[in-house]
Protein backbone atom coordinates (compact mmCIF):
# COMPACT_ATOMS: atom_id res chain seq x y z
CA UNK A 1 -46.76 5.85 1.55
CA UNK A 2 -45.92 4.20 5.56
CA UNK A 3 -44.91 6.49 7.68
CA UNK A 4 -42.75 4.63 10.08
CA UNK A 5 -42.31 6.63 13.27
CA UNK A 6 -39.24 4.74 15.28
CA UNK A 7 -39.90 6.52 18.28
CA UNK A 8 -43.08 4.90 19.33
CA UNK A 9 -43.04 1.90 15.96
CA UNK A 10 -46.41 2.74 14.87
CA UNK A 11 -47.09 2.64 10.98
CA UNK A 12 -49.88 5.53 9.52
CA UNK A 13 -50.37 5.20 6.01
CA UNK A 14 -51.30 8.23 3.80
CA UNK A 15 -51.96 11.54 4.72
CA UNK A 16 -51.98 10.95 8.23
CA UNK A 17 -49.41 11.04 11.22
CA UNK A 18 -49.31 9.93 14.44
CA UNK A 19 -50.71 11.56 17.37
CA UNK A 20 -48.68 10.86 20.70
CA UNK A 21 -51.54 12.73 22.75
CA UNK A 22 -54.44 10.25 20.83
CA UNK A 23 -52.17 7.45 20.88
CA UNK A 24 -53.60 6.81 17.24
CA UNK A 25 -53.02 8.04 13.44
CA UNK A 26 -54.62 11.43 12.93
CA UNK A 27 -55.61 12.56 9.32
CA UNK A 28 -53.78 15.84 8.22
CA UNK A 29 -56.08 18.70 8.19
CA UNK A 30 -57.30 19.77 5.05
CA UNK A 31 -55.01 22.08 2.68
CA UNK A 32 -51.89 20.31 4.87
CA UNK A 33 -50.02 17.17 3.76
CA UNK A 34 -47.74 14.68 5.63
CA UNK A 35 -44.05 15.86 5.64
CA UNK A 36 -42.24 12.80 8.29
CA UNK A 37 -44.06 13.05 11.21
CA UNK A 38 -45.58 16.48 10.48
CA UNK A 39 -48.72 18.45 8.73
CA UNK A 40 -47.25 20.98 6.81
CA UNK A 41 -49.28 23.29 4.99
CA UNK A 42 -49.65 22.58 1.36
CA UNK A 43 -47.13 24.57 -0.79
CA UNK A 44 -48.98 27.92 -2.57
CA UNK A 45 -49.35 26.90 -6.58
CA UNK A 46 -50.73 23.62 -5.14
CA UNK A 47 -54.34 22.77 -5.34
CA UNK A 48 -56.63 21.72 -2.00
CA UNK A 49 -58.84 18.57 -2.94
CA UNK A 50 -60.07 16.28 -0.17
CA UNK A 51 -58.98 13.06 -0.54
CA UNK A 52 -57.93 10.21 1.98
CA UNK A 53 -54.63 10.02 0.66
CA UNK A 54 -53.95 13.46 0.35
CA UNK A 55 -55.35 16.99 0.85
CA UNK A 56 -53.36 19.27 -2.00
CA UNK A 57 -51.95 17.97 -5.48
CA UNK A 58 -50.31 19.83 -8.00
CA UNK A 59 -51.99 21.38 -10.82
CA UNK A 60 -50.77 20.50 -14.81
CA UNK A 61 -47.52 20.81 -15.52
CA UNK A 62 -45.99 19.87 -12.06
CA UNK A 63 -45.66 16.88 -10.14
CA UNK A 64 -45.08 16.10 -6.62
CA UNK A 65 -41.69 15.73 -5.63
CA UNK A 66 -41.01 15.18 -1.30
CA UNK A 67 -43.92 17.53 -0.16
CA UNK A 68 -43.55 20.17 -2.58
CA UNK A 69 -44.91 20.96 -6.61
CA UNK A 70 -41.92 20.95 -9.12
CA UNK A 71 -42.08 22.21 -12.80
CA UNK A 72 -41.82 19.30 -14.92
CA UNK A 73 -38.48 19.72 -16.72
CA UNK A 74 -37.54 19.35 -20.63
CA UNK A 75 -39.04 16.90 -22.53
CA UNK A 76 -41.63 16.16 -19.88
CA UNK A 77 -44.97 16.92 -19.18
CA UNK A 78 -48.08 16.98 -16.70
CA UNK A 79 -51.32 16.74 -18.21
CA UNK A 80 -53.68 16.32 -15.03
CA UNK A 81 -53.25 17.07 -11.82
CA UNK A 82 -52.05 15.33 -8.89
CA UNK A 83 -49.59 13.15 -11.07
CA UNK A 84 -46.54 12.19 -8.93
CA UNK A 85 -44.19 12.62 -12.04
CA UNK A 86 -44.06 13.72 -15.52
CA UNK A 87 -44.44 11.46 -18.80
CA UNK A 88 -42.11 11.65 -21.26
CA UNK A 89 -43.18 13.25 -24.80
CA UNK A 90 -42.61 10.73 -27.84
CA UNK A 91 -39.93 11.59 -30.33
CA UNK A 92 -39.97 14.39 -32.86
CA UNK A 93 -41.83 16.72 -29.67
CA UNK A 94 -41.05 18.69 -26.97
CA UNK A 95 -42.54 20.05 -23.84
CA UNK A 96 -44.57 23.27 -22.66
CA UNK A 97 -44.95 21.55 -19.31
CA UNK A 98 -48.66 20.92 -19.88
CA UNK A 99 -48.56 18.29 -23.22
CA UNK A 100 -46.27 17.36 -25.95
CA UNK A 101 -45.63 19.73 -28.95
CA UNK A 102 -45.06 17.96 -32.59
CA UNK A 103 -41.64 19.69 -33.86
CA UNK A 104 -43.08 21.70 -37.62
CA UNK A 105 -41.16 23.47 -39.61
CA UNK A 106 -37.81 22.44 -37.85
CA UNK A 107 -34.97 20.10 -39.30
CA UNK A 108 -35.12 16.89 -36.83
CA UNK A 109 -31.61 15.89 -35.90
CA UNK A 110 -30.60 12.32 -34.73
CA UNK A 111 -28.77 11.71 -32.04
């Protein structure tokens, strides 16, 4: 992601923002991710890794929605972290948030 910052024009791409005083982009600190023109701190159930496009992901069975870690919701799943949104489980399963669960002992209805 560009952040475009339309009071000075200047483009920073990933984790990084830009610094008036540097006159330059400025990497977020670690355990802090870009949120517009700010570092925020990463949210709590979020996991710090150090990479250059970010500094926290979310761990399975989230994904990262606008700066924060959301539960992936029915019939969806996360399983690695860091994904940026949930797959969708196949037919004839359904979600614990982590992986896909193959319906047994339950009459499948069409619909």
């Amino acid at each position: 992601a560009v952040l475009n910052d339309a009071s000075d024009g200047c483009l920073c791409p990933g984790n990084s923002v830009w610094s008036f005083k540097q006159r330059s982009c400025e990497q977020c600190p670690f355990k802090t991710v870009k949120n517009d023109t700010d570092c925020i701190p990463c949210p709590a159930i979020a996991l710090a890794v150090a990479t250059s496009s970010q500094s926290c992901v979310c761990p399975k069975g989230y994904y990262w929605n606008n700066s924060t870690c959301e539960l992936c919701k029915g019939g969806t799943y996360a399983d690695v972290e860091g994904l940026l949104e949930c797959k969708e489980c196949p037919k004839n399963t359904y979600s614990n948030h982590t992986h896909c669960v193959t319906c047994s002992g339950v009459q499948i209805v069409e619909g």
